[in-house]
Structures are given as structure tokens and as C-alpha cells.
PDB file of N, CA and C in Angstrom:
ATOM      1  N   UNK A   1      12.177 -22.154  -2.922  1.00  0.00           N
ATOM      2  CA  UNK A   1      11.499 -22.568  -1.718  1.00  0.00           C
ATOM      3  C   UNK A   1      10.871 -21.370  -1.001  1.00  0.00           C
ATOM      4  N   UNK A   2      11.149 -19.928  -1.179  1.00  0.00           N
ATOM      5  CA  UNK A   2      10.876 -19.057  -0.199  1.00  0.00           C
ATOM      6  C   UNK A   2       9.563 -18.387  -1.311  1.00  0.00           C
ATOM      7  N   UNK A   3       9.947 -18.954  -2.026  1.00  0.00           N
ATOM      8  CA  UNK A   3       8.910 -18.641  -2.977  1.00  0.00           C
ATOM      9  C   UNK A   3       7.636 -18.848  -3.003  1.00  0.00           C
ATOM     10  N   UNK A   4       7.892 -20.007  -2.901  1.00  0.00           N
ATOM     11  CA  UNK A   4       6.519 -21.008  -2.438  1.00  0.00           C
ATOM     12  C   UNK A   4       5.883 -20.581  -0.794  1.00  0.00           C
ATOM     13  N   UNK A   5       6.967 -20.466   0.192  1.00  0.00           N
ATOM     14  CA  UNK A   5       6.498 -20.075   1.656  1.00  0.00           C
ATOM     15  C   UNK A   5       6.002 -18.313   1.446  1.00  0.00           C
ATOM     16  N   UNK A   6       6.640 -17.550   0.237  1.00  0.00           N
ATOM     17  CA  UNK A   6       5.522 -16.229   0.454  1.00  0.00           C
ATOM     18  C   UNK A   6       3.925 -16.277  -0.477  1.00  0.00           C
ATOM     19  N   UNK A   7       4.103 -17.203  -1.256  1.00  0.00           N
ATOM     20  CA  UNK A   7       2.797 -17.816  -1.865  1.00  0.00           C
ATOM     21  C   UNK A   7       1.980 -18.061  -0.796  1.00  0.00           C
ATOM     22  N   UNK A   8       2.561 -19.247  -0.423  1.00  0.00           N
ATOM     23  CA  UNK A   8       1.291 -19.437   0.956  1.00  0.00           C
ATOM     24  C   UNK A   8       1.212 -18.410   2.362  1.00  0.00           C
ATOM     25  N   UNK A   9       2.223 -18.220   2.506  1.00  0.00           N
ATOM     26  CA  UNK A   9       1.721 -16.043   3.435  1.00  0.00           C
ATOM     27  C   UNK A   9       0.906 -15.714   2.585  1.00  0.00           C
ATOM     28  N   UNK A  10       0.994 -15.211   1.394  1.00  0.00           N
ATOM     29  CA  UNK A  10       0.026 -14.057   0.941  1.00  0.00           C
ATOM     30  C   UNK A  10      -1.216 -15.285   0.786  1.00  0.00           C
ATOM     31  N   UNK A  11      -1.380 -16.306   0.445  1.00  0.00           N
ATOM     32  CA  UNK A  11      -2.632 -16.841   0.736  1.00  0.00           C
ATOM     33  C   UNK A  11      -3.674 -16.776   2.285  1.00  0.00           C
ATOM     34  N   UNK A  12      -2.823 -16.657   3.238  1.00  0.00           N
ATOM     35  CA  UNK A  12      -3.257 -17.019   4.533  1.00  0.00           C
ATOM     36  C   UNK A  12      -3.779 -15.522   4.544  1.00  0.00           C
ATOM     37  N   UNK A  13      -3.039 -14.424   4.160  1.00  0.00           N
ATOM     38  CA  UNK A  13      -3.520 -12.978   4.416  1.00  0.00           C
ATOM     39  C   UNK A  13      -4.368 -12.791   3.935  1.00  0.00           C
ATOM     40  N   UNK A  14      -5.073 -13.177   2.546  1.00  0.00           N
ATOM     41  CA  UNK A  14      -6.121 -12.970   2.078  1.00  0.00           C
ATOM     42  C   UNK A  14      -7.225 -13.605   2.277  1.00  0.00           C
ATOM     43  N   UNK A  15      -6.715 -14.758   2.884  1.00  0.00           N
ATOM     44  CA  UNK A  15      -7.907 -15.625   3.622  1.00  0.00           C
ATOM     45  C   UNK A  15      -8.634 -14.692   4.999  1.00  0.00           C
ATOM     46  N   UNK A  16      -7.418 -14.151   5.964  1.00  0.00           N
ATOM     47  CA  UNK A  16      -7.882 -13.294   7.266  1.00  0.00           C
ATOM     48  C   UNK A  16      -8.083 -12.306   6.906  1.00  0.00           C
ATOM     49  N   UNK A  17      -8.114 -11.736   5.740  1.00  0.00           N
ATOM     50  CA  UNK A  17      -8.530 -10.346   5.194  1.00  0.00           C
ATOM     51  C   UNK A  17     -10.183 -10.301   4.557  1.00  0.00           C
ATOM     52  N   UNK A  18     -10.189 -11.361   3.488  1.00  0.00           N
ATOM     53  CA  UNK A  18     -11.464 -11.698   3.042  1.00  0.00           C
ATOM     54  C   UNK A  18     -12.504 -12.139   4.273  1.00  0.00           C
ATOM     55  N   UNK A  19     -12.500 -13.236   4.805  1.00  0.00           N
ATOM     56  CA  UNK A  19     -13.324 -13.640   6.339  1.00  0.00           C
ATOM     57  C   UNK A  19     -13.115 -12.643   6.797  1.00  0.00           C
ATOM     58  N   UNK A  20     -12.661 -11.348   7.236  1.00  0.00           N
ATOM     59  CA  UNK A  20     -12.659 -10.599   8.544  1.00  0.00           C
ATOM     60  C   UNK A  20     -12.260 -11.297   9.935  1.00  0.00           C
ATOM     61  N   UNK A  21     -11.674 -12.304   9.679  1.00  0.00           N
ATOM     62  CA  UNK A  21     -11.607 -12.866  10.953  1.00  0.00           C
ATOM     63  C   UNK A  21     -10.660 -12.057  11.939  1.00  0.00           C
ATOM     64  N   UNK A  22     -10.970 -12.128  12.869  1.00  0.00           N
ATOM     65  CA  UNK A  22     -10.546 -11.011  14.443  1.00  0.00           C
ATOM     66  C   UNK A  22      -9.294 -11.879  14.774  1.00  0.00           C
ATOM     67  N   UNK A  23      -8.407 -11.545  14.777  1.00  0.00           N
ATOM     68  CA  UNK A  23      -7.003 -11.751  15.238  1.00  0.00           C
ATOM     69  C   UNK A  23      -6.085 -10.934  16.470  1.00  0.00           C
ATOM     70  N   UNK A  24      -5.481 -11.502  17.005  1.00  0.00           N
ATOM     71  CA  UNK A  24      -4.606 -10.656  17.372  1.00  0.00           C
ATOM     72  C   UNK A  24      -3.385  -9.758  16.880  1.00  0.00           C
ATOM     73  N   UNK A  25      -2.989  -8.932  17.250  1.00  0.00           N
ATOM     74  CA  UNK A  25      -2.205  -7.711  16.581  1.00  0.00           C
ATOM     75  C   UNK A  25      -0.744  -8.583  15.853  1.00  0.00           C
ATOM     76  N   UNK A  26      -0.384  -9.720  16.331  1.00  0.00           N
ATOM     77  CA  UNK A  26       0.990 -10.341  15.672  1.00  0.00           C
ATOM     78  C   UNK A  26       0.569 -11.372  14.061  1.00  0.00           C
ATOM     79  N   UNK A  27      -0.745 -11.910  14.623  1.00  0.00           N
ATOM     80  CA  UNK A  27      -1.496 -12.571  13.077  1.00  0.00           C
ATOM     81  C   UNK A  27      -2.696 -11.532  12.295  1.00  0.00           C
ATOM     82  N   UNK A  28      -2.448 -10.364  12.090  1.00  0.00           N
ATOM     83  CA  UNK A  28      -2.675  -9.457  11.146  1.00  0.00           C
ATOM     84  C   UNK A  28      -3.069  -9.878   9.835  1.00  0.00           C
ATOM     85  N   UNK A  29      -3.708  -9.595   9.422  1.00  0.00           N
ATOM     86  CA  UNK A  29      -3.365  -9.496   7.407  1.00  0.00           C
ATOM     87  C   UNK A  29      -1.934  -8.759   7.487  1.00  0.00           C
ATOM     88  N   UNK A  30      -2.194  -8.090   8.124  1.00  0.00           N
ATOM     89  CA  UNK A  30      -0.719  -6.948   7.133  1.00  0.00           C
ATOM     90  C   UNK A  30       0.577  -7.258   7.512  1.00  0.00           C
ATOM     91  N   UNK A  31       0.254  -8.119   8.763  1.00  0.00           N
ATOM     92  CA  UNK A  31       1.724  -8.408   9.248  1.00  0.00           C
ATOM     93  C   UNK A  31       2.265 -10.061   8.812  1.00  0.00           C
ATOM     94  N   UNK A  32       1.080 -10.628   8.409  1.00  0.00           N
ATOM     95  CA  UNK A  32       1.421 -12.087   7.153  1.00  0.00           C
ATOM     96  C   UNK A  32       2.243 -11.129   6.104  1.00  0.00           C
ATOM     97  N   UNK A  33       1.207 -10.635   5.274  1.00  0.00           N
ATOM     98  CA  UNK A  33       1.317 -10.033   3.896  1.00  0.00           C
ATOM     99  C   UNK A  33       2.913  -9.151   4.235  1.00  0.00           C
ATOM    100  N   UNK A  34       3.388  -8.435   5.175  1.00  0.00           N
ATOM    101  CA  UNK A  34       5.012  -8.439   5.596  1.00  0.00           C
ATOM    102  C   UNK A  34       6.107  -9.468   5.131  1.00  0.00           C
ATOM    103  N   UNK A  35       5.388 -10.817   6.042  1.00  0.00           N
ATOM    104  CA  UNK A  35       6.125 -12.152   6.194  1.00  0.00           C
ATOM    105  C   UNK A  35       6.381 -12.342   4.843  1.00  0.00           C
ATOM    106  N   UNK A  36       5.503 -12.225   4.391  1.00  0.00           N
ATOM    107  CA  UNK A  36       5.107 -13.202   2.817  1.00  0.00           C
ATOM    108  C   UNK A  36       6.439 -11.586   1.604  1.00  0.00           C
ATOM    109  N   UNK A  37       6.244 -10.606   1.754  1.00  0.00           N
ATOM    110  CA  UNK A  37       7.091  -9.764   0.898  1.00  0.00           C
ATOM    111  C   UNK A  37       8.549  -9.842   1.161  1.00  0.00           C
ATOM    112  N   UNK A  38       8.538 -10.517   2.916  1.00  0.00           N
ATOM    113  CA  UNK A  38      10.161 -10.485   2.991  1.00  0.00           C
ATOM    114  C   UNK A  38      10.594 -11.619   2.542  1.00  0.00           C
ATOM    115  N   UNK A  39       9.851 -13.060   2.195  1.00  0.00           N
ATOM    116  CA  UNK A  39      10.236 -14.251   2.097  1.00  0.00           C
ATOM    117  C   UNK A  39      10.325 -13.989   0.385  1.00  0.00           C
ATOM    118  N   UNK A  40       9.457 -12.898  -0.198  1.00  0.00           N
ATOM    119  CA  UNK A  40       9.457 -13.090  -1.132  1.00  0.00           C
ATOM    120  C   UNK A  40      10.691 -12.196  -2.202  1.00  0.00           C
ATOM    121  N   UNK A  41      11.291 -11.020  -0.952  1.00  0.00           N
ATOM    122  CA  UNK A  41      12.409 -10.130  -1.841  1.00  0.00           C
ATOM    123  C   UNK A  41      13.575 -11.389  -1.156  1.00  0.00           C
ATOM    124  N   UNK A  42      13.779 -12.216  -0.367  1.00  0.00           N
ATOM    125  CA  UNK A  42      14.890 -13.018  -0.078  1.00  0.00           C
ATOM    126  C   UNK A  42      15.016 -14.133  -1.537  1.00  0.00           C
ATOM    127  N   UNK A  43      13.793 -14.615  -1.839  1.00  0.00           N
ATOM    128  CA  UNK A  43      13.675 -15.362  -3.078  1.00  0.00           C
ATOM    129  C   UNK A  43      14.002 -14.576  -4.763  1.00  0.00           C
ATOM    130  N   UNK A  44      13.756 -13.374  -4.350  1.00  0.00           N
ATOM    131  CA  UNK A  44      14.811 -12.753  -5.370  1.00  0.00           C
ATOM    132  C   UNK A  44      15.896 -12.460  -5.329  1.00  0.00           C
ATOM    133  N   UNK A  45      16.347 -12.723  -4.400  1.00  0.00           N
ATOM    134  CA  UNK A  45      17.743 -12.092  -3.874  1.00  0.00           C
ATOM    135  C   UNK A  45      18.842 -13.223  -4.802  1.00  0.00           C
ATOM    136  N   UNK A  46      17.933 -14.295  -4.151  1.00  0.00           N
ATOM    137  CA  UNK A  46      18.795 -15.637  -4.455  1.00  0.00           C
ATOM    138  C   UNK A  46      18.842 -16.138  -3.359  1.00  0.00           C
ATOM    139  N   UNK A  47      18.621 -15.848  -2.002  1.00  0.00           N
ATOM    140  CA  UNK A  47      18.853 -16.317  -0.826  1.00  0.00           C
ATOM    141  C   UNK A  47      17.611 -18.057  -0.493  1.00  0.00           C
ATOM    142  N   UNK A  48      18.370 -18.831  -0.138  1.00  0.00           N
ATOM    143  CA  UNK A  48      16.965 -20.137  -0.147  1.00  0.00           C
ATOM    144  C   UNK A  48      17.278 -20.816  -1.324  1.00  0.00           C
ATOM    145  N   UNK A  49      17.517 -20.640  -2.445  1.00  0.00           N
ATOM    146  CA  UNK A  49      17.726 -21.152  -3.520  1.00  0.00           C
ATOM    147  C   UNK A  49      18.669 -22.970  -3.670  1.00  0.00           C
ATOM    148  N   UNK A  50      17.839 -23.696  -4.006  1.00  0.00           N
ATOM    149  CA  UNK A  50      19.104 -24.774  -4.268  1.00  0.00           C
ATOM    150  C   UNK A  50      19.868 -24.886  -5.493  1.00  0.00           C
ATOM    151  N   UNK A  51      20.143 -24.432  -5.894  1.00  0.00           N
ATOM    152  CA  UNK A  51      21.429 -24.031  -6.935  1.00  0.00           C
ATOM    153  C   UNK A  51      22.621 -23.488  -6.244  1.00  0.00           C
ATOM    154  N   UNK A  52      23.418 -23.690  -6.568  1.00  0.00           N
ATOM    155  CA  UNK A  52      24.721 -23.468  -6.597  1.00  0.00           C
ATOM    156  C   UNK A  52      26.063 -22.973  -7.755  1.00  0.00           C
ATOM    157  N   UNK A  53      26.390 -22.076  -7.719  1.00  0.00           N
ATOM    158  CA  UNK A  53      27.111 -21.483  -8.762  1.00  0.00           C
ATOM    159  C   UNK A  53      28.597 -21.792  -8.107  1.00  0.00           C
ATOM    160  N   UNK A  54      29.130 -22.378  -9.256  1.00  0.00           N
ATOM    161  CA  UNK A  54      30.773 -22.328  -8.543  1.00  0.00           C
ATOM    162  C   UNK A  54      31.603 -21.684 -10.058  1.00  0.00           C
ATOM    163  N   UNK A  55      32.436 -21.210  -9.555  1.00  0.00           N
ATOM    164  CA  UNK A  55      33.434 -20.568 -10.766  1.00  0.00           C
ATOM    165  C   UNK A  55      34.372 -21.473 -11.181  1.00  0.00           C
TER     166      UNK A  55
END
């Protein structure tokens, strides 16, 4: 799942990066493209995941 939510961050960043569109300093490209790397090292982590491991 977090997988999919840094997919669509890094989509939105490249959308406000490509347009140039004028933002304010909190909706950035760089500060999506942040959002989107932390959602995306939590999805490696394992964190978000619906699986469940039991011993």
C-alpha cells in the first residue's frame, strides 16, 4: 500500500516539476518527491504491509 502512495507522490512531483507550476514552499517538487522516498523506504521496511508472519 505505501507503495502505491509513493508511486503517486513521485507522480504528483513530476507533474509540479515538469509544468513549473509556482507553489508554495510546503507543496514543492522536492518536498513531494521526500513524501514519496519516505513512504517508499517504509514499504521496504515492511512497514504498511498486509501480510502477517506468525511463528
Amino acid at each position: 500500500m505505501l507503495g502505491m502512495a509513493a508511486a503517486v507522490l513521485f507522480a504528483i512531483a513530476f507533474l509540479i516539476n515538469a509544468t513549473e507550476l509556482t507553489t508554495n514552499a510546503v507543496f514543492s517538487s522536492g518536498n513531494i518527491m521526500l513524501l514519496g522516498l519516505a513512504a517508499l523506504a517504509l514499504h521496504v521496511a515492511g512497514i504498511g504491509s498486509n501480510r502477517v508472519r506468525r511463528r
